[in-house]
Protein backbone atom coordinates (compact mmCIF):
# COMPACT_ATOMS: atom_id res chain seq x y z
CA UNK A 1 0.00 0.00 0.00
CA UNK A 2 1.63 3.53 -1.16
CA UNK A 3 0.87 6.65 0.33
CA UNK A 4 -0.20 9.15 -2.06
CA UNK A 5 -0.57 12.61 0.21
CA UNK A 6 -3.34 12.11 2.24
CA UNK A 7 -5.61 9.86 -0.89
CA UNK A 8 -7.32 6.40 0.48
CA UNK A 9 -5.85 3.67 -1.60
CA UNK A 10 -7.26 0.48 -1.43
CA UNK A 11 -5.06 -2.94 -0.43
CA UNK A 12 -5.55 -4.44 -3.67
CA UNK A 13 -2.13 -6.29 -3.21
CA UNK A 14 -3.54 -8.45 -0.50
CA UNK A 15 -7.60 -8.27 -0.96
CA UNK A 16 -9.29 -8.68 -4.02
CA UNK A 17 -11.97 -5.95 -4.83
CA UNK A 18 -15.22 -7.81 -3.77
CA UNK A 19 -13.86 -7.67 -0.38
CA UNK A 20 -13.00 -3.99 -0.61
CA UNK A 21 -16.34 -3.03 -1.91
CA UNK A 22 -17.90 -5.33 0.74
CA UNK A 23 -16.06 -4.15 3.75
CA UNK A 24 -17.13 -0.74 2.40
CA UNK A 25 -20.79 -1.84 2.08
CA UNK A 26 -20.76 -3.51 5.43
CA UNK A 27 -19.16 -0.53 7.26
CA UNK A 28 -21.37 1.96 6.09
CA UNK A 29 -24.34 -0.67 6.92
CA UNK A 30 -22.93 -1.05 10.79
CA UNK A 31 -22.78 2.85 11.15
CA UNK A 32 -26.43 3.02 9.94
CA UNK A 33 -27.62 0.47 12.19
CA UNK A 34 -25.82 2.03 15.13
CA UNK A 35 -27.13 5.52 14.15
CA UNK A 36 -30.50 3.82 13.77
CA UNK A 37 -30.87 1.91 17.28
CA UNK A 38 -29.37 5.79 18.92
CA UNK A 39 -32.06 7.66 17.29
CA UNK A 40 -35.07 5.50 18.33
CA UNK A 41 -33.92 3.59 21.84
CA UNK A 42 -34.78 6.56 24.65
CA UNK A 43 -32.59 5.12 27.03
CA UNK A 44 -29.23 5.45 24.52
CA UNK A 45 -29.90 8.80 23.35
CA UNK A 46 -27.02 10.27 26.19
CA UNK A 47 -24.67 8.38 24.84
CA UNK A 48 -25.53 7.94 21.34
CA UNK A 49 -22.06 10.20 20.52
CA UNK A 50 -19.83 7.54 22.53
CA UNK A 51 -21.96 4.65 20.55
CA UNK A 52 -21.22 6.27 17.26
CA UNK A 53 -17.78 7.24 17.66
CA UNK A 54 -16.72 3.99 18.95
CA UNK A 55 -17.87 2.55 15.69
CA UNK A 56 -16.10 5.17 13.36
CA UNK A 57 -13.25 3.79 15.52
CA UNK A 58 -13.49 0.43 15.29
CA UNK A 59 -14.18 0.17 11.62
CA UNK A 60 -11.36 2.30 11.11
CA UNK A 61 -8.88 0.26 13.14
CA UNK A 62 -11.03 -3.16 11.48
CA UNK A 63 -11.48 -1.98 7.83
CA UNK A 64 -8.77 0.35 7.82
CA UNK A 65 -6.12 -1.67 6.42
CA UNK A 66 -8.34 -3.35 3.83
CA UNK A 67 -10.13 -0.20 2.22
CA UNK A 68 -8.47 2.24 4.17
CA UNK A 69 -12.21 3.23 6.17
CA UNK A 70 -12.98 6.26 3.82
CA UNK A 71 -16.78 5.99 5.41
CA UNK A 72 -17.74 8.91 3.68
CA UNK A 73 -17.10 10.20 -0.23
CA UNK A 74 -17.10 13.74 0.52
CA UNK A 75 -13.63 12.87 2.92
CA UNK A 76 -12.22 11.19 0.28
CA UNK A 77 -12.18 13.62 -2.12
CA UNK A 78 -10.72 16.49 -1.47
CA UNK A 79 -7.58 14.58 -0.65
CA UNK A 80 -8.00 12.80 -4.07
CA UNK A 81 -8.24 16.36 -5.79
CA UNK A 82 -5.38 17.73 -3.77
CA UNK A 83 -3.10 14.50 -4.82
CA UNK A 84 -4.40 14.15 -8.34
CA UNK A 85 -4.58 10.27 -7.86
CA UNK A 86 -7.77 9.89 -9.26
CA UNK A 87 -7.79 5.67 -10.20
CA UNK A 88 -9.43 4.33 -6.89
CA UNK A 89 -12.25 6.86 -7.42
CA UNK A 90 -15.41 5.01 -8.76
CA UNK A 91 -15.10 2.52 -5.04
CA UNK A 92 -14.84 5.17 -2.78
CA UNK A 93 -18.20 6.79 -4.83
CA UNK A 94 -19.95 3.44 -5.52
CA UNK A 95 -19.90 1.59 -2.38
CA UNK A 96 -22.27 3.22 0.29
């Protein structure tokens, strides 16, 4: 895995790219269900922030190495516009 100035770059040396897009699908389906069972359990709503976090954390120190845990498109490309390393694109805006 290279560095490229900030850019998420997928592991394609050691993962092939169904797993890439699927860790991507299944992170962003974890954070939803978290942010889903915060919003509409009463009793979790003081600590829906710790909930959340602490699974932004953990798929980043999970997934991180795999797909490198972009999570979200919109943090993905402004280092990809900065860098100019603009091949690993289409995942980062495909996968949820």
């Amino acid at each position: 895995m290279k560095l490229i100035w900030g850019a998420n770059v997928p592991n394609y040396i050691d993962f092939p790219i169904y797993v890439i897009v699927g860790i991507e699908i299944l992170a962003a389906a974890l954070r939803m269900l978290i942010i889903l069972i915060v919003v509409y359990t009463k009793g979790l709503k003081k600590i829906g922030g710790i909930a959340i976090g602490a699974t932004v954390g953990l798929d980043i120190f999970f997934f991180g190495l795999i797909s490198d845990a972009s999570m979200n498109p919109a943090s993905y490309l402004v280092p990809v516009v900065v860098s100019g390393y603009y091949s690993d694109i289409w995942l980062y805006l495909t996968a949820p």
